[in-house]
N, C-alpha and C. Protein backbone atom coordinates (compact mmCIF):
# COMPACT_ATOMS: atom_id res chain seq x y z
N UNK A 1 -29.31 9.44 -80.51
CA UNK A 1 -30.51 10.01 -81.09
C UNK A 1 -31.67 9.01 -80.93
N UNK A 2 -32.60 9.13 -80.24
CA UNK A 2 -33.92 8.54 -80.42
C UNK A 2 -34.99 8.36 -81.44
N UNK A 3 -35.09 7.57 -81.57
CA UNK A 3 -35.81 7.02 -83.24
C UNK A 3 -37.42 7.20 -82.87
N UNK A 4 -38.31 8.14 -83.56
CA UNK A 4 -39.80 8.13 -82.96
C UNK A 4 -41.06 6.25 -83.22
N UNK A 5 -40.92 6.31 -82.65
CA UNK A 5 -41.87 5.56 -82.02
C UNK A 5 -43.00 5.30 -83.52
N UNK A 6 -43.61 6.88 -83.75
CA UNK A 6 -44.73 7.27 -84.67
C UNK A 6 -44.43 8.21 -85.53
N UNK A 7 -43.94 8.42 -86.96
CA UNK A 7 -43.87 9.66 -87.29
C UNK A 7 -45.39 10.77 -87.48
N UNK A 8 -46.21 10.06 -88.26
CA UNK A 8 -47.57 10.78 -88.14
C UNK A 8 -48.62 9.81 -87.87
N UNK A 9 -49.88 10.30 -88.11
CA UNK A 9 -51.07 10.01 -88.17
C UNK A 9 -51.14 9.52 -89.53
N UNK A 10 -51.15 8.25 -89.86
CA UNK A 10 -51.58 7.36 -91.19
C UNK A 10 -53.07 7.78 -91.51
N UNK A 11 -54.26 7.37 -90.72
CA UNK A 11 -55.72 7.30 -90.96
C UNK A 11 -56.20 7.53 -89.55
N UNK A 12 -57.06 8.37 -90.09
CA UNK A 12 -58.45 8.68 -88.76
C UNK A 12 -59.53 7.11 -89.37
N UNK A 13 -59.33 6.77 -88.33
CA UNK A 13 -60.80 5.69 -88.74
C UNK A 13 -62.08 5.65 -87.97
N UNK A 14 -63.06 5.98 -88.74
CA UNK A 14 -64.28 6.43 -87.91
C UNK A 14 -65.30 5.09 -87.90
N UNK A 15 -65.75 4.51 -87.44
CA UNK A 15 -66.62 3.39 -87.28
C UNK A 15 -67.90 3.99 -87.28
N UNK A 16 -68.89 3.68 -88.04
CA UNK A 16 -70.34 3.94 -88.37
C UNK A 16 -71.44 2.93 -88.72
N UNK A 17 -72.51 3.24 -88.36
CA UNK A 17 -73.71 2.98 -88.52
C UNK A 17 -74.03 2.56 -89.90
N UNK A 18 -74.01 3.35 -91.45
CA UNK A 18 -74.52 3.40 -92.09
C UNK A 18 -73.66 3.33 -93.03
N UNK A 19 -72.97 2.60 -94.06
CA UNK A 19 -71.31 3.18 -94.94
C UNK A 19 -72.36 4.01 -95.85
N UNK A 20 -73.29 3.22 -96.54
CA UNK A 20 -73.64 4.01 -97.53
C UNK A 20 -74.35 5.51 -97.39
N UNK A 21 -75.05 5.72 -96.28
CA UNK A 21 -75.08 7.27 -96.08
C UNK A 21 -73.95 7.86 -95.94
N UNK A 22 -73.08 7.55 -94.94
CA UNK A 22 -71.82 7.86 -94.60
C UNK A 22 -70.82 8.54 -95.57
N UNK A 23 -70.99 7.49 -96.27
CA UNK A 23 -70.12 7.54 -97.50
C UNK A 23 -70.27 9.19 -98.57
N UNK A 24 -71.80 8.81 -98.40
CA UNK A 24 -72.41 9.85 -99.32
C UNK A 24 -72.11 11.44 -98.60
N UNK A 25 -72.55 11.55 -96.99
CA UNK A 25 -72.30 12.25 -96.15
C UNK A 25 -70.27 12.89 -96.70
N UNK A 26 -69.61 12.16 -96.81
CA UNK A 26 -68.43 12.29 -96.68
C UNK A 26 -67.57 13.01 -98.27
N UNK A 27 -68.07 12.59 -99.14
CA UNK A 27 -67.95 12.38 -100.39
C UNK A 27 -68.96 13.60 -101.42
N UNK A 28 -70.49 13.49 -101.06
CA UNK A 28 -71.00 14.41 -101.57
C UNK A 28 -71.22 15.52 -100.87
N UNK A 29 -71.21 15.41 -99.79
CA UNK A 29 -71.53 16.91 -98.83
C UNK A 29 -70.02 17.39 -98.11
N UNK A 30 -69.53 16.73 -97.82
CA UNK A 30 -68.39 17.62 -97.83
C UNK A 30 -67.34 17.51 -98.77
N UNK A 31 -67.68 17.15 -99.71
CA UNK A 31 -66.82 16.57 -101.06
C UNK A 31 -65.08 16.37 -101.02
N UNK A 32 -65.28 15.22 -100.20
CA UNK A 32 -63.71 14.80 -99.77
C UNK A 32 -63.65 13.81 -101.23
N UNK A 33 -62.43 13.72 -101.71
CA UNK A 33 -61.72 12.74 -102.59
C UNK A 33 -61.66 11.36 -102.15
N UNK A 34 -62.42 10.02 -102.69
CA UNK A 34 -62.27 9.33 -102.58
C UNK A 34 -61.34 8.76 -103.14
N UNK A 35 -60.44 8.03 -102.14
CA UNK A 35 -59.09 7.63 -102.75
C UNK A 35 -59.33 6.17 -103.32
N UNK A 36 -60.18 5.53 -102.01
CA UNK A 36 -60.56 3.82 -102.01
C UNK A 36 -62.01 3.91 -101.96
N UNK A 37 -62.60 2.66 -102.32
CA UNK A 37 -64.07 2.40 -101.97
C UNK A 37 -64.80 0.81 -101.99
N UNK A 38 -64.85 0.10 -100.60
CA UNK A 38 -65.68 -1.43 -100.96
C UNK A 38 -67.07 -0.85 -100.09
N UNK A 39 -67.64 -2.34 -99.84
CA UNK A 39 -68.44 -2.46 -99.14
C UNK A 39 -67.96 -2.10 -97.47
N UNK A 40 -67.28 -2.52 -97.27
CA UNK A 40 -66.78 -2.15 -95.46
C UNK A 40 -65.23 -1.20 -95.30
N UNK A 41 -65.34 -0.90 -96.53
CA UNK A 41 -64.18 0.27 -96.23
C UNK A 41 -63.85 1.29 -97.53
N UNK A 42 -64.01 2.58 -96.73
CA UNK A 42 -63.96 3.70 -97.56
C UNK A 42 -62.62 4.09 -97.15
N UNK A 43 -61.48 5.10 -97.91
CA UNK A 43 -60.70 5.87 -98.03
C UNK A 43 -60.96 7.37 -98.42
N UNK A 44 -60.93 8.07 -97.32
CA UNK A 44 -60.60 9.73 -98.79
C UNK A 44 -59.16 10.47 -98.38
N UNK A 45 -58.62 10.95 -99.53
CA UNK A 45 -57.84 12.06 -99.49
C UNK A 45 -56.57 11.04 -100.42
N UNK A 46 -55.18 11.11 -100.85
CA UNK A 46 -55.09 10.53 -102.01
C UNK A 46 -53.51 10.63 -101.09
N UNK A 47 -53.25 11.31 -100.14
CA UNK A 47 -52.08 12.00 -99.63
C UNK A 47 -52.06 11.95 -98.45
N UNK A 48 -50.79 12.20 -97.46
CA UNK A 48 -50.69 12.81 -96.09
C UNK A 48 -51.61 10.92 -95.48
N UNK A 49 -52.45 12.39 -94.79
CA UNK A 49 -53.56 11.71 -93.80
C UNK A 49 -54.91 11.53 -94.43
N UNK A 50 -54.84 10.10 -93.88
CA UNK A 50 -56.12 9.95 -94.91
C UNK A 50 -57.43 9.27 -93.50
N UNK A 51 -58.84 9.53 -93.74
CA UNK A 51 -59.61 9.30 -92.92
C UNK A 51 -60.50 8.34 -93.95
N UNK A 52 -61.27 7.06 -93.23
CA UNK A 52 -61.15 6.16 -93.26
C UNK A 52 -62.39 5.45 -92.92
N UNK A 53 -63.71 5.16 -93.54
CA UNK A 53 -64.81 4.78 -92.65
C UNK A 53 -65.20 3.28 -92.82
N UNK A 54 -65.47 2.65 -91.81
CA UNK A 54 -65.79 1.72 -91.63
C UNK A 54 -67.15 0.90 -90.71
N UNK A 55 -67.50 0.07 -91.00
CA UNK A 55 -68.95 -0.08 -90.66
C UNK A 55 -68.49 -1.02 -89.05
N UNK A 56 -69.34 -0.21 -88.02
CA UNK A 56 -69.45 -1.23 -87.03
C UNK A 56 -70.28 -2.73 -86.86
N UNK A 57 -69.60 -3.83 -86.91
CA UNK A 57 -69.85 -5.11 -87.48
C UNK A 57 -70.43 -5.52 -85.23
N UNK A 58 -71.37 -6.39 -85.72
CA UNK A 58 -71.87 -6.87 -84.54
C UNK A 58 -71.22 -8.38 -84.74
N UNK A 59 -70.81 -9.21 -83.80
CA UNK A 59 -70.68 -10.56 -83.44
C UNK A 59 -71.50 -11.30 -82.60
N UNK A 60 -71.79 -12.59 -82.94
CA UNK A 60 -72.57 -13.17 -82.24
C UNK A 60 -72.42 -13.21 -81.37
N UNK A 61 -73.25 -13.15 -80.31
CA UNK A 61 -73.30 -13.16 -78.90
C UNK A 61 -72.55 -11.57 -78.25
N UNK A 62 -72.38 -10.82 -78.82
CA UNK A 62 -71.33 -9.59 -78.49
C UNK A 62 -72.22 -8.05 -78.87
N UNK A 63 -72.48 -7.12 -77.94
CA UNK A 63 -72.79 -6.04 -77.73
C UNK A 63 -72.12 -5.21 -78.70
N UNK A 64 -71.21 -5.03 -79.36
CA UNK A 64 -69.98 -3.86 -79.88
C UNK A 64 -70.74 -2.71 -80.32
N UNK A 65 -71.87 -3.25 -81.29
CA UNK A 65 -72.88 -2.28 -81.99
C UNK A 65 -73.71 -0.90 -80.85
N UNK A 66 -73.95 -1.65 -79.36
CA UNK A 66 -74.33 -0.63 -78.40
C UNK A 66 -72.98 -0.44 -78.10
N UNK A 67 -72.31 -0.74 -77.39
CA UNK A 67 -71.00 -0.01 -77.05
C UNK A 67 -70.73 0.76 -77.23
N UNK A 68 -70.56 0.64 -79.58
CA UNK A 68 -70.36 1.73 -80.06
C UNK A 68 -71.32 2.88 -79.85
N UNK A 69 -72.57 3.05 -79.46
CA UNK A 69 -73.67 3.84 -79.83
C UNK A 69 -73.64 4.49 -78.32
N UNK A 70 -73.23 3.84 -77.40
CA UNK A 70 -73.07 4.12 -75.93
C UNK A 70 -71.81 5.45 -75.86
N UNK A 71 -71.07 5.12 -77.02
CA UNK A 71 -69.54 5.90 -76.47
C UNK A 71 -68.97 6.67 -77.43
N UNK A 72 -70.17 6.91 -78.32
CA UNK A 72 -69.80 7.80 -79.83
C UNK A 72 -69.90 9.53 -79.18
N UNK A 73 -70.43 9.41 -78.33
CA UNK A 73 -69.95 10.90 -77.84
C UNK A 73 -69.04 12.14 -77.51
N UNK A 74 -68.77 12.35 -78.70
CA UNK A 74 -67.16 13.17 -78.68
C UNK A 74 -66.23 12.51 -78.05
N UNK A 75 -66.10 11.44 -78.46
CA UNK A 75 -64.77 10.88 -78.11
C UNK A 75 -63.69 11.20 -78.89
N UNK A 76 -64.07 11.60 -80.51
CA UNK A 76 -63.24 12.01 -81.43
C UNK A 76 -63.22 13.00 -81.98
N UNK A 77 -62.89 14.21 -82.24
CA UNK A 77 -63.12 15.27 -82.96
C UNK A 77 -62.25 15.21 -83.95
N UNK A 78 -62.60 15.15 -85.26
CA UNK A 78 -61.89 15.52 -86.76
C UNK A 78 -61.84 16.55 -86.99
N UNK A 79 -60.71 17.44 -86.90
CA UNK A 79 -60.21 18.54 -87.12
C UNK A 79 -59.85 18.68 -88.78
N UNK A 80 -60.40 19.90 -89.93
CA UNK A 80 -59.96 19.94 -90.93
C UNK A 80 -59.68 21.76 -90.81
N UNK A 81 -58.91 22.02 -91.96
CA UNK A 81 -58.28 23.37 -91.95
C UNK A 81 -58.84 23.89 -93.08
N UNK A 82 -59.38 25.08 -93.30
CA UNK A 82 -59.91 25.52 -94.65
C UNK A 82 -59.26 27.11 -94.43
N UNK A 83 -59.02 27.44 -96.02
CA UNK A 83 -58.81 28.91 -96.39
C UNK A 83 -59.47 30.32 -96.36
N UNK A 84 -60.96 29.85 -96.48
CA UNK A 84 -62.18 30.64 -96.19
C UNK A 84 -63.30 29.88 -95.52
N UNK A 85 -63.25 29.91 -94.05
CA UNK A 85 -64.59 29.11 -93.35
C UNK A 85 -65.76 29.95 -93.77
N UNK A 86 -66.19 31.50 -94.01
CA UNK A 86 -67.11 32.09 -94.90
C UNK A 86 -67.98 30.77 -95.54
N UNK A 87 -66.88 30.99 -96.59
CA UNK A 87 -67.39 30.36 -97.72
C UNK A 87 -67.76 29.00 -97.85
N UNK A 88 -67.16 28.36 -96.56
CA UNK A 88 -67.23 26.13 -96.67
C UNK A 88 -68.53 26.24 -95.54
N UNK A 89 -69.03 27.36 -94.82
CA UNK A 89 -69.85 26.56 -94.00
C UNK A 89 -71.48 27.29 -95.14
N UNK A 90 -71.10 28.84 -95.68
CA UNK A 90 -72.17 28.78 -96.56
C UNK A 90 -72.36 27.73 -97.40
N UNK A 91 -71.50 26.97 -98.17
CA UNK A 91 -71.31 25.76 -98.93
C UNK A 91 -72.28 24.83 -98.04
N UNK A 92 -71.88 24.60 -96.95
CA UNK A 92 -72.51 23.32 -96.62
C UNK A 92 -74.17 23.54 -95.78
N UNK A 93 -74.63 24.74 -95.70
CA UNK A 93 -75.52 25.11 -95.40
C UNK A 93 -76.63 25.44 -96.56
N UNK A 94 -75.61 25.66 -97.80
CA UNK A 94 -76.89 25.30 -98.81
C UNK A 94 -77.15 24.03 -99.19
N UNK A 95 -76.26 22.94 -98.50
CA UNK A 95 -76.32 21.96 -98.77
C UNK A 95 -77.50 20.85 -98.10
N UNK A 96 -78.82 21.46 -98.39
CA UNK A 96 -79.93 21.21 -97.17
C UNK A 96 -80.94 20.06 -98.22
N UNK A 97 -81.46 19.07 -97.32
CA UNK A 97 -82.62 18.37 -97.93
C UNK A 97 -82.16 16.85 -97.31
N UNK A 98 -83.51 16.47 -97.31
CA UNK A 98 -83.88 14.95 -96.39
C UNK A 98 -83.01 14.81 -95.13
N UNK A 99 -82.29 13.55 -95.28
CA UNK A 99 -81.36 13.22 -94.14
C UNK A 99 -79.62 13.62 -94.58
N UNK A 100 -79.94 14.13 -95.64
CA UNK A 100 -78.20 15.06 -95.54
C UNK A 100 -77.72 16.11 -95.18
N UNK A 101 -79.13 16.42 -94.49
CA UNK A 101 -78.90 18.05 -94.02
C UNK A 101 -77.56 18.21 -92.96
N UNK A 102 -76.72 19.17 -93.27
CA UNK A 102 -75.21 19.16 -91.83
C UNK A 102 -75.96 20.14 -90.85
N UNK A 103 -75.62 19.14 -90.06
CA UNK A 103 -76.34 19.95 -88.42
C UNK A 103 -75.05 20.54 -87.56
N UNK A 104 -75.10 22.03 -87.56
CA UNK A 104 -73.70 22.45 -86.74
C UNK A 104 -74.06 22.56 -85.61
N UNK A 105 -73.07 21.42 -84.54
CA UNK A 105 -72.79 21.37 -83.42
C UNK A 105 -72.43 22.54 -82.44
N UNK A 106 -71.88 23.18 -83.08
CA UNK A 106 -71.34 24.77 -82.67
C UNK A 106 -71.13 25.78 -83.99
N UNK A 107 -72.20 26.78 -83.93
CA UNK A 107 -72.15 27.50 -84.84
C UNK A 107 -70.94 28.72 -85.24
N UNK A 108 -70.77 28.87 -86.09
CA UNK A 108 -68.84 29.50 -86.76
C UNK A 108 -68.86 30.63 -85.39
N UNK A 109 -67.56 30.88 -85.34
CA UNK A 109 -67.74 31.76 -84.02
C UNK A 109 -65.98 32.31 -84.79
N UNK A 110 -65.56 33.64 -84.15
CA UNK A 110 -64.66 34.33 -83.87
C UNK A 110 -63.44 33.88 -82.78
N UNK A 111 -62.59 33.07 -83.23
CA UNK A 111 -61.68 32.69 -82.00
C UNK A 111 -60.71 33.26 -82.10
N UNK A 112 -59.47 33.75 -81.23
CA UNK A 112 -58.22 34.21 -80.66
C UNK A 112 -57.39 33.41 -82.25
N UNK A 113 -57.98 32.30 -82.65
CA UNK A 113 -56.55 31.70 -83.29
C UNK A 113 -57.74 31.89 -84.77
N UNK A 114 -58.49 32.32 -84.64
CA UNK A 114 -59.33 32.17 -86.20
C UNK A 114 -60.93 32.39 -85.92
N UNK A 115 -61.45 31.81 -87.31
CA UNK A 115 -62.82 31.13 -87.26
C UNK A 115 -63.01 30.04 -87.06
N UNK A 116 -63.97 29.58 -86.67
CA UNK A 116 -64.04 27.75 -86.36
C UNK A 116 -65.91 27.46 -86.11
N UNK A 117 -65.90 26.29 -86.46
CA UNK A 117 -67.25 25.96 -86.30
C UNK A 117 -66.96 24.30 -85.78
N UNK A 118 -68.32 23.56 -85.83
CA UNK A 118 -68.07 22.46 -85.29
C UNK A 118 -69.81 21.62 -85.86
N UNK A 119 -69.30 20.76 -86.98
CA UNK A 119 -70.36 19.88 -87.58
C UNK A 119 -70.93 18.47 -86.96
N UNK A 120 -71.53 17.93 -87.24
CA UNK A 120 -71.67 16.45 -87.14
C UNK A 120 -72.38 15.86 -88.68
N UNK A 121 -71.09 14.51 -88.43
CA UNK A 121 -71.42 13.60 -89.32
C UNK A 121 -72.98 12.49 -89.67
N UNK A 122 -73.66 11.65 -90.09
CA UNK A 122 -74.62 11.32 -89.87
C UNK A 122 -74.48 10.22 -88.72
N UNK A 123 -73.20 9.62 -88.07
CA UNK A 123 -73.51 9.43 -86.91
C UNK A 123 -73.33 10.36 -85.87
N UNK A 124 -73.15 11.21 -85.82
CA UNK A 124 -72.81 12.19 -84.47
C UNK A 124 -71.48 12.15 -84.26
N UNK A 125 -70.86 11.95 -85.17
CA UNK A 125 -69.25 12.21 -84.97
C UNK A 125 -68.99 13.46 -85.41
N UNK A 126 -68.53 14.19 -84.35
CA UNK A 126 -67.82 15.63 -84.14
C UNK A 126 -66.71 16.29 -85.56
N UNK A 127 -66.98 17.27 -86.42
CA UNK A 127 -65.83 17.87 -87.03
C UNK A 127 -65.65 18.94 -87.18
N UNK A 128 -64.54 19.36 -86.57
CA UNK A 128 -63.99 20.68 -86.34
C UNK A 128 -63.66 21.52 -88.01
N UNK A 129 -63.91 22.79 -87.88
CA UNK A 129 -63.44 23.47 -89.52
C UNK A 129 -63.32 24.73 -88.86
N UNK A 130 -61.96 24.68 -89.47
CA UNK A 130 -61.34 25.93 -88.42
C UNK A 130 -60.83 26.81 -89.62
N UNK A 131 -60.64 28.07 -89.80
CA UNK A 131 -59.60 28.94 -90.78
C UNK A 131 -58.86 29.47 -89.54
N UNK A 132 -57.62 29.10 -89.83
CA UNK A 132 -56.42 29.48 -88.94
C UNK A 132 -56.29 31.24 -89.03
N UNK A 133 -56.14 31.75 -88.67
CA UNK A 133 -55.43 33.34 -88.50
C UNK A 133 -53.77 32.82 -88.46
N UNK A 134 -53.09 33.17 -89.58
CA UNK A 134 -51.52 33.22 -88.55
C UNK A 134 -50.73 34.28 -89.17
N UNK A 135 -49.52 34.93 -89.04
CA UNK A 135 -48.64 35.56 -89.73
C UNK A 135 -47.19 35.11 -90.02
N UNK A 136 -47.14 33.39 -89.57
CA UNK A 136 -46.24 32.94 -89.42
C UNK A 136 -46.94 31.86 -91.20
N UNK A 137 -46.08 31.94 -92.29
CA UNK A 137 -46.05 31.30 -93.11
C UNK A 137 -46.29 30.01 -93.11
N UNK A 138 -44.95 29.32 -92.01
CA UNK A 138 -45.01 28.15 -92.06
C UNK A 138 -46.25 26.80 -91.23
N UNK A 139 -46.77 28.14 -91.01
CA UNK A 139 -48.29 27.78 -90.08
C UNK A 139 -49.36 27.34 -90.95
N UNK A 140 -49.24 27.49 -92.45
CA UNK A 140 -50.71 27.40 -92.94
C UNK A 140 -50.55 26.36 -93.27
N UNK A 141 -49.32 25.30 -93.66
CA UNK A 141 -48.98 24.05 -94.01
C UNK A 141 -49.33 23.01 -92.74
N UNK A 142 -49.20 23.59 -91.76
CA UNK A 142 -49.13 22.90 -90.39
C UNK A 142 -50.64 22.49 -89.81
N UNK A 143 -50.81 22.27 -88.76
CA UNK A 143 -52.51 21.98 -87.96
C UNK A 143 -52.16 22.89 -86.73
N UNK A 144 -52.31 23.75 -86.35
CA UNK A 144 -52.41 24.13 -85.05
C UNK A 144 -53.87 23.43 -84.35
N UNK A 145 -53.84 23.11 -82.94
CA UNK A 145 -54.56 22.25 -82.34
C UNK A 145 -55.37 23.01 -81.55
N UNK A 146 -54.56 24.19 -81.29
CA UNK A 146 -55.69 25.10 -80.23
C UNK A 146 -57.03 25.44 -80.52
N UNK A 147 -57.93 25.05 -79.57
CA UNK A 147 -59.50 25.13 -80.05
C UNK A 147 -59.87 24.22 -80.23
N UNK A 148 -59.37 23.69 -81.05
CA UNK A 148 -59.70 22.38 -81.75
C UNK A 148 -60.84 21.89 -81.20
N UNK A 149 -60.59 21.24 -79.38
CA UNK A 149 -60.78 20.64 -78.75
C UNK A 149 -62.01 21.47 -77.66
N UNK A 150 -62.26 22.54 -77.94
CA UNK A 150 -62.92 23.30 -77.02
C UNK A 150 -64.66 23.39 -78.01
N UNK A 151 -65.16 21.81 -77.73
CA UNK A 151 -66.45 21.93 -77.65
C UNK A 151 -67.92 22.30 -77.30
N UNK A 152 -67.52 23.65 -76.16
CA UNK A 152 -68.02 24.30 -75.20
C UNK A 152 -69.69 24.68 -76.44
């Protein structure tokens, strides 16, 4: 028997610009559970998989800060699952004013496997919010991936 390597995904860790917008972005507008909270590292969700923000730190003499800003381009998409997308993207669309406004990347659309839309965070990091369609029970516990990834 082969022993896995990985059983899951511990933490999404997103590297950002700003913790304290970020934070706020993460916490008040999409009102995730903060599990942890310092200065250079946030936690939410209390369970499972937990996502994870952290501030991109520059070093002397070292670029990382453009790098990062060079290559933040959908490199990552955060996929979350909701029960009624209806209701979480009206939620976050009344959720309007200054620089917290959520800007959808791809507006909710009708897919083969559900509804799905596609947000950005206040750095331009990609998040998927999908309501699954299934008739298979053990599906709503699960992530199906299809779409996910189709940023078109």
């Amino acid at each position: 028997m082969k022993i896995l390597l990985f059983a899951k995904v511990g933490a999404v860790i997103l590297l950002v610009s700003d913790m304290e917008r970020s934070v706020k972005f993460y916490r008040d507008i999409l009102e995730l559970p903060v599990k942890f909270q310092s200065k250079d590292w946030t936690e939410f969700f209390n369970k499972d998989t937990t996502i994870a923000l952290h501030p991109v730190k520059r070093r002397k003499g070292s670029a990382d800060r453009e790098r990062h800003e060079k290559s933040r381009t959908a490199n990552v998409l955060v996929g979350f699952m909701v029960k009624d997308l209806d209701y979480t993207v009206k939620s976050l669309k009344e959720k309007k004013g200054g620089k917290e406004e959520v800007k959808f990347f791809k507006e909710p659309t009708n897919e083969p496997f559900g509804k799905h839309t596609i947000i950005e965070d206040p750095d331009g990091n990609l998040i998927s919010i999908a309501e699954i369609q299934s008739t298979k029970p053990s599906q709503e516990e699960g992530f199906d991936l299809i779409g996910f990834f189709g940023a078109e």
